[in-house]
Protein backbone atom coordinates (compact mmCIF):
# COMPACT_ATOMS: atom_id res chain seq x y z
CA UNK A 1 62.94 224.95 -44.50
CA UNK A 2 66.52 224.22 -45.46
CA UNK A 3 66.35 219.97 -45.19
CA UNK A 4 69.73 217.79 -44.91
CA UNK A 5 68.52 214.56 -46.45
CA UNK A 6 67.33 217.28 -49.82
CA UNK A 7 70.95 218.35 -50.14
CA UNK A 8 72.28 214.74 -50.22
CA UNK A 9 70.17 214.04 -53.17
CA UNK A 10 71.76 217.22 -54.58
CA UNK A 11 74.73 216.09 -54.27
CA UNK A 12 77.31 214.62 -57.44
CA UNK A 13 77.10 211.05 -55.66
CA UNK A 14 79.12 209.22 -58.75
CA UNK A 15 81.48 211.96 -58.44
CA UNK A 16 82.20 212.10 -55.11
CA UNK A 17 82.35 208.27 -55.13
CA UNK A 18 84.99 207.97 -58.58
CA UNK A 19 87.36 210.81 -55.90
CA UNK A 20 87.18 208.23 -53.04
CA UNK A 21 87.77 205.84 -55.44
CA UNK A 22 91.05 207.25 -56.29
CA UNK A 23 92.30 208.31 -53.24
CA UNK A 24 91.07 205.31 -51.34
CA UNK A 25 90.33 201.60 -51.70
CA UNK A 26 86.84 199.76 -52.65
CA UNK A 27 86.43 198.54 -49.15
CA UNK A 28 87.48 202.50 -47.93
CA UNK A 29 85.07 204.03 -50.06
CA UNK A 30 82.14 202.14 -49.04
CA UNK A 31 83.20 202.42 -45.16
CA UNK A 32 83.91 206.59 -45.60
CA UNK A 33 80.27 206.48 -47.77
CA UNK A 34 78.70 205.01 -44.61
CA UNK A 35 80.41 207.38 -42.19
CA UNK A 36 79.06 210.20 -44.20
CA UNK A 37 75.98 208.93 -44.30
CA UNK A 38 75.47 208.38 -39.80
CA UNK A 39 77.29 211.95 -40.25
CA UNK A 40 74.67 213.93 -42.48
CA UNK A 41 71.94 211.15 -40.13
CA UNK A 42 73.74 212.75 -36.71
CA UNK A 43 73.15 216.07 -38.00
CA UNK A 44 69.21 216.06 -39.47
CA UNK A 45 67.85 217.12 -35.75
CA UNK A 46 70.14 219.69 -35.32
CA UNK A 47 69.35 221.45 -38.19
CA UNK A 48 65.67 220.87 -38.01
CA UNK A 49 66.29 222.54 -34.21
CA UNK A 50 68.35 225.51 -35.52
CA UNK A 51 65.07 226.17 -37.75
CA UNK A 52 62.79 225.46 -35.20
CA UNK A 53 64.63 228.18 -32.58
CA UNK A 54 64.44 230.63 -35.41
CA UNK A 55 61.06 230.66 -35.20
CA UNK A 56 61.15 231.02 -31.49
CA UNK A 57 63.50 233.78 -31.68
CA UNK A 58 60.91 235.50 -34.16
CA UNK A 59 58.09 234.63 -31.59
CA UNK A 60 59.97 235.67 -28.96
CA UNK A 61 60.65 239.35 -30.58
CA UNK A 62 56.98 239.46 -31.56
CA UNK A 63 56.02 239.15 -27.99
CA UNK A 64 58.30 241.52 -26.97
CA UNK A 65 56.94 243.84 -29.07
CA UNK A 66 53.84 243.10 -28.27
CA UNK A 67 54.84 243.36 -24.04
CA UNK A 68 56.40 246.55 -25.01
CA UNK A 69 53.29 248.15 -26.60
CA UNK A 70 51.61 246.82 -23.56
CA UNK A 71 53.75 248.55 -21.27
CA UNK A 72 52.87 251.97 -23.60
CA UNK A 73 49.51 251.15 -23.28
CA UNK A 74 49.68 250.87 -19.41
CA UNK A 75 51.86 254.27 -19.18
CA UNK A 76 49.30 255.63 -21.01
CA UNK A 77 46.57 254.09 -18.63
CA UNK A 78 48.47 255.32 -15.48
CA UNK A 79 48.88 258.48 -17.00
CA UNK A 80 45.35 259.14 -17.46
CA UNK A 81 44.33 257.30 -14.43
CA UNK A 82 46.48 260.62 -12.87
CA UNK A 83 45.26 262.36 -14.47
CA UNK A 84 42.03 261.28 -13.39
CA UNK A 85 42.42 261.28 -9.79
CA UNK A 86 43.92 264.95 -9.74
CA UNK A 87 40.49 265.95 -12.25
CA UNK A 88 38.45 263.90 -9.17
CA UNK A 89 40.81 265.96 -6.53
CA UNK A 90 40.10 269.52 -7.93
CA UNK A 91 36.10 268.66 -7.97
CA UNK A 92 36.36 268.04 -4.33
CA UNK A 93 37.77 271.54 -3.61
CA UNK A 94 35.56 272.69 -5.88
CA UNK A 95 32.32 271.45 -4.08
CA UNK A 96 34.59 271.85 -0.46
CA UNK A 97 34.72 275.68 -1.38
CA UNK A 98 30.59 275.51 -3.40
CA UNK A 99 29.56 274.26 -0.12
CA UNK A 100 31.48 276.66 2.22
CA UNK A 101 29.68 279.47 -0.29
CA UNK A 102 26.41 277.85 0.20
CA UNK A 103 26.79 278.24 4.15
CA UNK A 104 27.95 281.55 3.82
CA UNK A 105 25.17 282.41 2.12
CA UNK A 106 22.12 280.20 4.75
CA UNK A 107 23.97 282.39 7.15
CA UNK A 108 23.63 285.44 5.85
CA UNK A 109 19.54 284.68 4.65
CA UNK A 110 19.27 284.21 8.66
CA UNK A 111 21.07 286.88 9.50
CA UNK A 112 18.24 289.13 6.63
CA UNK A 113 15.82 287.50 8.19
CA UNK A 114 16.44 288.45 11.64
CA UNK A 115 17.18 291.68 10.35
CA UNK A 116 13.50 292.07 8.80
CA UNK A 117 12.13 290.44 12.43
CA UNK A 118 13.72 293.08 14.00
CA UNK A 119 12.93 296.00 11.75
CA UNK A 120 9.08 294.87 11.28
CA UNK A 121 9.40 295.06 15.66
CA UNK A 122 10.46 298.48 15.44
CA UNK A 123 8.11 299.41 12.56
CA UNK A 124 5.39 298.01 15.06
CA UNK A 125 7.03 299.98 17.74
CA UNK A 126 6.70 303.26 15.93
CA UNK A 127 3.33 302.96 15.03
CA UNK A 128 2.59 302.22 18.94
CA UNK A 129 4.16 305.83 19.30
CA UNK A 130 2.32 307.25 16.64
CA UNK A 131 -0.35 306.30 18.00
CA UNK A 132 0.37 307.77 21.30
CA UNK A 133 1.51 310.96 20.07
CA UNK A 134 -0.89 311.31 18.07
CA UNK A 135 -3.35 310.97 21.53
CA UNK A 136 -0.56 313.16 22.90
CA UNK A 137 -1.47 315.78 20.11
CA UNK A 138 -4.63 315.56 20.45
CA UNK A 139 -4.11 316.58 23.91
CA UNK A 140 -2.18 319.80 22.81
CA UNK A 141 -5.53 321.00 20.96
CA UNK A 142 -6.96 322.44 23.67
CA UNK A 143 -4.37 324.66 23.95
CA UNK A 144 -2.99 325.71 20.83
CA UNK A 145 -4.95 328.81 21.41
CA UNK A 146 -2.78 329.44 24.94
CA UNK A 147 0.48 328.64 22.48
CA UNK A 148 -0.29 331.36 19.85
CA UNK A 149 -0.29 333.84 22.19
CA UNK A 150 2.70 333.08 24.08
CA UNK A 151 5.90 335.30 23.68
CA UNK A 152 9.06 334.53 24.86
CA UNK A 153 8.68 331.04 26.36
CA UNK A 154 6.16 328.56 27.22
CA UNK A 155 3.58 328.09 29.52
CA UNK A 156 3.41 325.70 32.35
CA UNK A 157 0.45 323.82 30.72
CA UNK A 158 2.79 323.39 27.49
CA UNK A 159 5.42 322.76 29.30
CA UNK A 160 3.26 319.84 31.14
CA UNK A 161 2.38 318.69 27.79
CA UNK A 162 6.13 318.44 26.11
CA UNK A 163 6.70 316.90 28.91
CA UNK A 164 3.68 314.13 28.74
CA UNK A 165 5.60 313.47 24.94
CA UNK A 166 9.16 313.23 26.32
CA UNK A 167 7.63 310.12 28.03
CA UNK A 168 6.33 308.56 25.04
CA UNK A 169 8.48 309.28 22.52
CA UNK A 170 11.64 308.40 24.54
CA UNK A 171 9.82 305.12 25.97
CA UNK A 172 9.96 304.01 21.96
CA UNK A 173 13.31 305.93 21.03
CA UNK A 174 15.25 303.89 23.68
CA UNK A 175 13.58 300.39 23.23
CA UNK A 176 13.80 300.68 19.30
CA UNK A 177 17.85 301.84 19.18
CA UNK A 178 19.01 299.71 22.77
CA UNK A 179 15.91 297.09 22.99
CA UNK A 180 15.40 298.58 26.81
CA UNK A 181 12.87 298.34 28.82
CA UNK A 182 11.39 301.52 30.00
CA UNK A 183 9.71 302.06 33.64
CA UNK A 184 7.58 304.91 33.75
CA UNK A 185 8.88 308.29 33.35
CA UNK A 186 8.08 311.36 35.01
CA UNK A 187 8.43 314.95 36.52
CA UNK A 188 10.79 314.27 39.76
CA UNK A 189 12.32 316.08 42.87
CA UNK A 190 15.78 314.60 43.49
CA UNK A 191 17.67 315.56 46.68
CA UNK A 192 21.36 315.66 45.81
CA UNK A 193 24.35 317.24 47.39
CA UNK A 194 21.50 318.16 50.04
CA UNK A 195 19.79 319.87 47.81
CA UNK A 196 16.26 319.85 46.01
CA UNK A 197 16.45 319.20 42.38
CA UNK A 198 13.65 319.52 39.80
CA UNK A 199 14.28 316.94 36.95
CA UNK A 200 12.03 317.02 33.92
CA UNK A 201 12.22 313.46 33.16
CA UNK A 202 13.21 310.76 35.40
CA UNK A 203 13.20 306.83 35.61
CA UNK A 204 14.85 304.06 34.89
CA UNK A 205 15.63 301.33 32.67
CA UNK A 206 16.23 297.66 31.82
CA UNK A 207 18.44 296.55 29.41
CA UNK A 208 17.22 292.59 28.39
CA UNK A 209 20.69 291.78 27.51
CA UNK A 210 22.54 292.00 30.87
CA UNK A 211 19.26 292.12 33.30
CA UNK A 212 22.44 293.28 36.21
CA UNK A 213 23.01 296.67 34.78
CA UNK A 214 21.48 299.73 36.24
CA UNK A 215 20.65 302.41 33.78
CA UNK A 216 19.19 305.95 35.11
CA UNK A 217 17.10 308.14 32.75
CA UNK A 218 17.67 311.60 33.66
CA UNK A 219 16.41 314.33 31.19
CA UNK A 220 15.35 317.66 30.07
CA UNK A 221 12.64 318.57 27.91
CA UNK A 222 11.92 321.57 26.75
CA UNK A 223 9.92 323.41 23.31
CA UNK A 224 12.83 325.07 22.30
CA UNK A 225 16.24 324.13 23.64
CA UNK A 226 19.21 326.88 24.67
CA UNK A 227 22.19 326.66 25.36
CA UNK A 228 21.79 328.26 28.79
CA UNK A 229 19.43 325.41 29.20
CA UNK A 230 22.32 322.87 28.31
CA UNK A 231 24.49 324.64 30.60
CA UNK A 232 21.41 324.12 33.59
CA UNK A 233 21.29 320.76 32.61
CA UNK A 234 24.98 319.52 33.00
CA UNK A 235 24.86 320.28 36.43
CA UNK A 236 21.77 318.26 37.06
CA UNK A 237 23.85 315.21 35.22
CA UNK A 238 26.84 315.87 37.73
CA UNK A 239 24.99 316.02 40.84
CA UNK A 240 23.03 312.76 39.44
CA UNK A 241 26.27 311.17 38.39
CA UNK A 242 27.56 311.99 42.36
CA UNK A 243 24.45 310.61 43.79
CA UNK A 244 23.09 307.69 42.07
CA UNK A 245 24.52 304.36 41.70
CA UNK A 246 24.47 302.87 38.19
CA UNK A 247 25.35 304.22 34.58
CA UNK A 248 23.26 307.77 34.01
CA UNK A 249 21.32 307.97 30.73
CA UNK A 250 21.83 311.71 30.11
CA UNK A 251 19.15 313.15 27.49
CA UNK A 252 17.51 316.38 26.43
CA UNK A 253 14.30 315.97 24.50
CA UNK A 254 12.88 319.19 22.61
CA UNK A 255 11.25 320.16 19.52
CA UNK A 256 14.02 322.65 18.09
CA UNK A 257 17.29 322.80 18.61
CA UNK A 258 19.99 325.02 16.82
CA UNK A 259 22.91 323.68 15.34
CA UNK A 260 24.97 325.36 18.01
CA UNK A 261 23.13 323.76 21.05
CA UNK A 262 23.46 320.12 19.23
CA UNK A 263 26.83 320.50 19.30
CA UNK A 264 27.37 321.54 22.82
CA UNK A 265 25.19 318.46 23.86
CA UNK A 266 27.55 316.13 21.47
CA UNK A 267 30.64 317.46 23.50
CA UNK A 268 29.25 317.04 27.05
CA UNK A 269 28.38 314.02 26.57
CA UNK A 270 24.66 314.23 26.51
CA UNK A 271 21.97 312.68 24.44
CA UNK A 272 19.40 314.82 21.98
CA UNK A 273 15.73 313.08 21.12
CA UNK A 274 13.36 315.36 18.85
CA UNK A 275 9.68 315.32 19.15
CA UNK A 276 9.57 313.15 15.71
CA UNK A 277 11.82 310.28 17.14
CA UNK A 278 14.83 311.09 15.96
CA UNK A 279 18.09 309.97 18.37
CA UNK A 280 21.39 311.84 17.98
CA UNK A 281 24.26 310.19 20.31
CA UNK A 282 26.85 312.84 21.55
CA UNK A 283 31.01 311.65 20.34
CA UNK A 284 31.18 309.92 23.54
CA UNK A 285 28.58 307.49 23.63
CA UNK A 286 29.14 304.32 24.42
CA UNK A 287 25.57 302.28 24.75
């Protein structure tokens, strides 16, 4: 520390004095001594101060520096603090979209296991018709003998019979593929157009899911279905179609059927059940 009363020691006092000495009086030189003196006196705290703001001024810059490395520091924190909050942002998507998956997925182990519900209904279903035709075949025993010897068509016993299977067979075909409820179905005369009409199979149905609509079985079944047959058959559907009020069921149950006489059923419209279960819908069907 640079001190004021350290350099006036330093200083060539007998010097200084002999050059007042000569330029001035005794009396002048002892007043300009003491003026000096009060001068370098005056001037002690001012120096002292000068030093002492140096320091601040160092102080000052170190905390500074030290403000501006806080400043970094809090950048830095703000920067990771956004970073942060856009990391915490993507993880909510992320579980917004896991859960959304997760729902998906409940809904579609519901929907399988409604599915199964359903399918072990219609596996119970079909083994109720097994059953039935297998009574039903039983029934047909007695008169596989008759059969053998038939040529050219069937007789009215097996005709009874196909017909006794029609029922049971379509009673399970149409509750398994439209869940409706089957009335009994039987051998009917219809008067239509004024006219007596023999219809194989006849009856109606119920369908659970709009209890207003009025469905009308009307069918043929025969052992071996022609296409003359078809032809028969279409009529009976238009004269039904004129005479009944409701939607007609139209449906031809057999136990052969040639490729050609499938198709003409699929173009008029009409429905084809095999002896086995099996449903084919014609283009135009709309159940």
């Amino acid at each position: 520390m640079y001190r004021i009363d350290d350099k006036l020691h330093e200083l060539p006092h007998d010097a200084i004095i002999d050059d007042l000495k000569r330029a001035f009086s005794q009396e002048e030189t002892e007043a300009l001594l003491r003026v000096l003196e009060k001068i370098f006196d005056y001037l002690k705290p001012f120096v002292v101060l000068r030093e002492d703001m140096e320091g601040v001024k160092r102080a000052l810059e170190r905390l500074a520096e030290a403000q501006a490395k806080t400043e970094e520091r809090v950048n830095s924190l703000e920067i990771a603090v956004g970073r942060l909050e856009a990391a915490v942002e993507r993880l909510a998507e992320a579980q917004a979209k896991t859960e959304e998956r997760v729902t998906r997925l409940e809904a579609a182990v519901e929907r399988l296991a409604e599915a199964q519900a359903k399918t072990e209904e219609r596996v119970n279903s079909l083994e109720i018709a097994v059953g039935r035709l297998e009574a039903a075949v039983e029934r047909l025993a007695d008169g596989m003998d008759k059969l053998r010897k038939q040529v050219g068509g069937l007789s009215e016993t097996v005709g009874g019979d196909i017909e006794d299977i029609a029922y049971i067979v379509l009673y399970d075909v149409l509750k398994r593929e439209y869940g409706w409820k089957v009335e009994p179905l039987e051998r009917s005369w219809q008067e239509w157009d004024g006219e007596l009409i023999e219809v194989d199979v006849f009856g109606q149905a119920k369908d659970p899911a709009d209890p207003e609509r009025i469905i009308w079985i009307v069918g043929e079944a025969k052992h071996n279905l022609t296409i003359k047959e078809v032809e028969r058959f279409v009529g009976v559907v238009e004269r039904a179609a004129r005479n009944l009020k409701g939607e007609i069921f139209p449906v031809c149950f057999c136990y052969r059927a040639r490729p050609e006489v499938q198709n003409a059923l699929r173009l008029q419209g009409i429905y084809l059940v095999f002896s086995y279960g099996k449903l084919v819908a014609p283009e135009t069907a709309t159940v």
